[in-house]
Protein backbone atom coordinates (compact mmCIF):
# COMPACT_ATOMS: atom_id res chain seq x y z
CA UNK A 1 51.92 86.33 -1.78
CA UNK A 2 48.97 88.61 -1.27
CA UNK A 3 45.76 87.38 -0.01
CA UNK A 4 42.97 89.59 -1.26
CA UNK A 5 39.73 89.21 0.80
CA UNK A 6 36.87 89.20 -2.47
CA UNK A 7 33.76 90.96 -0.87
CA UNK A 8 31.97 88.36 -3.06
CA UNK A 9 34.31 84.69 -2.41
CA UNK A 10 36.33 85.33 0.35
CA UNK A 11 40.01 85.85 0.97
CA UNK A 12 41.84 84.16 -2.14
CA UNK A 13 45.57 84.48 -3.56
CA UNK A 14 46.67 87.54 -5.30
CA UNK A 15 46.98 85.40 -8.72
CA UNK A 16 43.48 85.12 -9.26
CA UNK A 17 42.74 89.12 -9.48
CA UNK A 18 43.94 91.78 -11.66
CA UNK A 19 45.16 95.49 -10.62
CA UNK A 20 42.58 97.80 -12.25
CA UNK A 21 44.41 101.16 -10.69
CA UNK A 22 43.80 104.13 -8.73
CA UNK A 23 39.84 103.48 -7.20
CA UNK A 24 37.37 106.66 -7.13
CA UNK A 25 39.05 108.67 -10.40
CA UNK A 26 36.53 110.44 -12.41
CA UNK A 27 36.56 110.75 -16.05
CA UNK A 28 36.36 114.66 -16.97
CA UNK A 29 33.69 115.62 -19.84
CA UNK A 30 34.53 116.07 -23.28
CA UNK A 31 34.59 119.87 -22.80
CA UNK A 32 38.09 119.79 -20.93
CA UNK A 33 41.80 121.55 -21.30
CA UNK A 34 43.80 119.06 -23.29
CA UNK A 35 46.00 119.76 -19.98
CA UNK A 36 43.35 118.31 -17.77
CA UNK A 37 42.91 115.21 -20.42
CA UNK A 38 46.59 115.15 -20.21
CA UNK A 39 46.50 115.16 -16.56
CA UNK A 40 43.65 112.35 -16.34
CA UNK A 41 45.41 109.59 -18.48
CA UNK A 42 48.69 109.94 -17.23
CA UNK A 43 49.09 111.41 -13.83
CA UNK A 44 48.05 109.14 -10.31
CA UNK A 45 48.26 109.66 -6.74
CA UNK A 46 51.49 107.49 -5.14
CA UNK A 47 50.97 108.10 -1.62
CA UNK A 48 53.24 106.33 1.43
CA UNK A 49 50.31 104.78 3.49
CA UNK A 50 47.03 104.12 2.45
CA UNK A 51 45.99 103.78 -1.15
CA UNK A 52 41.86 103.46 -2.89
CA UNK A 53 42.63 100.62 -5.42
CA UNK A 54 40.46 98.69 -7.91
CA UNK A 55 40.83 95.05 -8.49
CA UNK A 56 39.35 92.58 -10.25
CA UNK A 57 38.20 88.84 -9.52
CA UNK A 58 39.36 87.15 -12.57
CA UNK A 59 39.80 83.63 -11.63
CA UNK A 60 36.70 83.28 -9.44
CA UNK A 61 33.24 85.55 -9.88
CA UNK A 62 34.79 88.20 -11.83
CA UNK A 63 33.70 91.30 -9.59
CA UNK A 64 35.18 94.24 -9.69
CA UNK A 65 35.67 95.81 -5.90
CA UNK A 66 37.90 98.20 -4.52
CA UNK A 67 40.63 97.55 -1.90
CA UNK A 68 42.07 100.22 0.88
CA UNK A 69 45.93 98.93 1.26
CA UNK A 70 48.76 100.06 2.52
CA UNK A 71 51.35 101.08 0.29
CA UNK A 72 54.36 100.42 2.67
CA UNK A 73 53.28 97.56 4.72
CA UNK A 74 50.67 96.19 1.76
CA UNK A 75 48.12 95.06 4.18
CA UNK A 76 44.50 95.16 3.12
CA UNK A 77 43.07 97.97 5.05
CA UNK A 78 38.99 97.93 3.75
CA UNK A 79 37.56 96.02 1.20
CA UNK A 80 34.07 97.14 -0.57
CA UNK A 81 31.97 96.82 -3.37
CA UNK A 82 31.63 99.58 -6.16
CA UNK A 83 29.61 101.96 -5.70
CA UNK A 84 29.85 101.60 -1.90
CA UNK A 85 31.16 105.20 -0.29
CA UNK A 86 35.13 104.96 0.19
CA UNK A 87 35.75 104.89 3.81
CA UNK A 88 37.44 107.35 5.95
CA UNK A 89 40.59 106.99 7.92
CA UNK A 90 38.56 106.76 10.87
CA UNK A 91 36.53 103.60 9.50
CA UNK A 92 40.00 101.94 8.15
CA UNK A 93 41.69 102.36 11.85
CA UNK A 94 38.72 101.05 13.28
CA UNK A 95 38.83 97.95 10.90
CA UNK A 96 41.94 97.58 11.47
CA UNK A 97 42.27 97.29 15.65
CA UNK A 98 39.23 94.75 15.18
CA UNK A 99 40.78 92.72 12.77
CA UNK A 100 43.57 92.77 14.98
CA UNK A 101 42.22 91.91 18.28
């Protein structure tokens, strides 16, 4: 199982959040294509490596956060609260060696 550090409770078991998708997407204004509505609802980045998620604290404080995680190894990478800036590869890397040592 997946243990999710919450940037609000602390590390907790994947059952008590909810996927809320691709992090960092922004909604286009009503004056777009109905091919770049189109391409808003339906189409998502699937990289190998690492992915911006959002998830949700359901079963605890119900915060919404975002999560940096790998997509092949599915460790947590970065873990911050909305509206905090996404981090860059550098800042993940550099989470991750001290995390490790």
């Amino acid at each position: 199982m997946l243990q999710i550090p919450c940037p609000y409770c602390g590390t907790r078991d994947e059952a008590e959040f909810h996927f809320g998708g691709e992090a960092h997407i922004t909604r286009p204004g009503p004056e777009v294509s109905d091919e770049e509505w189109s391409d808003y609802l339906f189409n998502r980045e699937n990289p190998k490596g690492t992915h911006f998620e959002r998830w949700c604290h359901n079963f605890g404080c119900g915060q919404w956060f975002n999560v940096a995680r790998d997509t092949v190894t599915h460790e947590i990478d970065a873990v911050y609260r909305m509206g905090e800036r996404k981090p860059t590869p550098e800042n993940v890397l550099t989470e991750n060696k001290r995390r490790l040592a």
